[in-house]
Protein backbone atom coordinates (compact mmCIF):
# COMPACT_ATOMS: atom_id res chain seq x y z
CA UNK A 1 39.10 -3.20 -26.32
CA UNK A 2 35.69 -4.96 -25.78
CA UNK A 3 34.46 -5.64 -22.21
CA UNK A 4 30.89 -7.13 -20.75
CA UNK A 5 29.16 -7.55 -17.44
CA UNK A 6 27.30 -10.56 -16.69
CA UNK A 7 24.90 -10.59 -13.40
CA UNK A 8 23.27 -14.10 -12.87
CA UNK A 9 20.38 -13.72 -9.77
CA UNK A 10 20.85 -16.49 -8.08
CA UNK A 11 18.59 -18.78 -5.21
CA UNK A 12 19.98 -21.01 -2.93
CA UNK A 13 16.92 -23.27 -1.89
CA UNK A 14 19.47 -25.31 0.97
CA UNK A 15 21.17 -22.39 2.67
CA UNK A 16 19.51 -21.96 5.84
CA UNK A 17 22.05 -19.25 7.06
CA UNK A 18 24.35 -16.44 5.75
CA UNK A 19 27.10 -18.47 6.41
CA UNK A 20 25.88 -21.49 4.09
CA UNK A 21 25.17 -19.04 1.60
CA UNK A 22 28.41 -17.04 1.45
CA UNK A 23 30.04 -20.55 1.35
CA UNK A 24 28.39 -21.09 -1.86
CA UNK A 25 28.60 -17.93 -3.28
CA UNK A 26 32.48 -17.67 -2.56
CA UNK A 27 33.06 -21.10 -4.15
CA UNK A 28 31.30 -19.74 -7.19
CA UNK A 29 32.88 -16.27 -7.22
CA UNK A 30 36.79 -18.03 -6.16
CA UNK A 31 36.54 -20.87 -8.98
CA UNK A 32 35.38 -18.49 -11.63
CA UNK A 33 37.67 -16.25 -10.93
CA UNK A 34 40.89 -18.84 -11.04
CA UNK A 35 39.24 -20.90 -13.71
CA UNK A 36 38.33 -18.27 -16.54
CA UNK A 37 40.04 -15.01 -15.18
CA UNK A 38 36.82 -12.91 -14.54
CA UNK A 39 36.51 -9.90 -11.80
CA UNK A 40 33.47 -11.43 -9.74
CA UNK A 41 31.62 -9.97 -6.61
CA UNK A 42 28.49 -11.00 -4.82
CA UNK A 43 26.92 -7.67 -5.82
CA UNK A 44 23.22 -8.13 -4.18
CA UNK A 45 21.08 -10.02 -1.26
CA UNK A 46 24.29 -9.35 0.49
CA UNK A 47 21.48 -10.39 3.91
CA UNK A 48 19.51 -12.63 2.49
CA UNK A 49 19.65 -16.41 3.41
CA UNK A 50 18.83 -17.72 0.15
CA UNK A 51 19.50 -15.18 -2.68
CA UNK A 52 22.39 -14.15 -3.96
CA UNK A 53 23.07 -11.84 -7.04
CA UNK A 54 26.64 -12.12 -8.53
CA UNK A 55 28.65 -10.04 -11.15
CA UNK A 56 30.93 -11.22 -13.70
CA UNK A 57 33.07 -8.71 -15.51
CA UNK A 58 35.44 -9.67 -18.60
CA UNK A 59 37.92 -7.43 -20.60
CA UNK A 60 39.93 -9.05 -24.08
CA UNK A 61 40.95 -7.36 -27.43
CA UNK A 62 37.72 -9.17 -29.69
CA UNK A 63 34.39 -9.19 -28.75
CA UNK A 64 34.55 -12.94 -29.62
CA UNK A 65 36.87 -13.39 -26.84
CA UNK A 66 34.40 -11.90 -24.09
CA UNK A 67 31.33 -13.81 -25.90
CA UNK A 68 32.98 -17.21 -25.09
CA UNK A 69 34.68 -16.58 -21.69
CA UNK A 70 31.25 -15.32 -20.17
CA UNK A 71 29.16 -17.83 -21.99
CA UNK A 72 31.78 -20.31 -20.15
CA UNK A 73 30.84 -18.71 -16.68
CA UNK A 74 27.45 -18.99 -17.26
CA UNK A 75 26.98 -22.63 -18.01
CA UNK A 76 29.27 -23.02 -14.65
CA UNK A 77 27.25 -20.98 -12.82
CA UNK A 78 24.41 -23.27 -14.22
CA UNK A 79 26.17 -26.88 -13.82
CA UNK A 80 25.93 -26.18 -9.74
CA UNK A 81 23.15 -28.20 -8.30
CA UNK A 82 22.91 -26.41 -5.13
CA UNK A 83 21.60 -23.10 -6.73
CA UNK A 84 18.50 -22.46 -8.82
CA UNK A 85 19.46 -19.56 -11.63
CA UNK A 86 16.82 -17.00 -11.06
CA UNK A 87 17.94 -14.42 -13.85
CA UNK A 88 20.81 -13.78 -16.21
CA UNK A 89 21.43 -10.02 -17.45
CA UNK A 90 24.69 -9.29 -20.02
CA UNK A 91 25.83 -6.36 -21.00
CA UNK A 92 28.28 -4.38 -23.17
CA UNK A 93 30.35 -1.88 -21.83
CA UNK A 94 30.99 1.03 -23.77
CA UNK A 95 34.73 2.01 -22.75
CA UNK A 96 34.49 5.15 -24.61
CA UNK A 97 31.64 6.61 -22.86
C-alpha cells in the first residue's frame, strides 16, 4: 500500500469575503474529489478572506498510481484562474509507522 499527502497554499486575490472564498475552495475540494477520488479538506486560513490552504490525500497499491493521481490534482488546482498557487508540499506516508 503506498499513500501521499499533497497541501497546495493557496491565495484568492478576488474573494472579498469568507463566503466568496469557501465558494472557491469547495468547488476545488468537491470536483477533485468526484473527478480523481482524493480525500480533500480546506485544512488552513479557515478565517481568512483570501487564503486558503487545502489537503489532498491519495491511497492505491503502486506508488506510480499515487504519483499520477496527485500530479493530476495539482495541475487542476493550477488550471483555476481565480487562485494564485502560493506553495505546494507532497509527502509520503509511511503506513507502517
Amino acid at each position: 500500500m503506498h499513500c501521499a499527502a499533497l497541501e497546495v497554499e493557496l491565495h484568492i486575490g478576488a474573494s472579498g469575503s469568507l463566503k466568496e472564498k469557501r465558494a472557491v475552495v469547495r468547488h476545488i475540494v468537491e470536483t477533485a474529489r468526484r473527478r480523481f477520488g482524493v480525500s480533500a479538506s480546506e485544512i488552513a486560513h479557515h478565517d481568512r478572506w483570501q487564503r486558503a490552504g487545502i489537503g489532498f490525500a491519495f491511497v492505491a497499491p503502486t506508488a506510480g498510481r499515487v504519483q499520477e493521481v496527485l500530479d493530476q490534482v495539482e495541475r487542476f488546482v493550477w488550471s483555476h484562474p481565480e487562485v494564485s498557487v502560493l506553495s505546494v508540499d507532497r509527502r509520503w506516508l509511511d503506513p507502517d509507522a
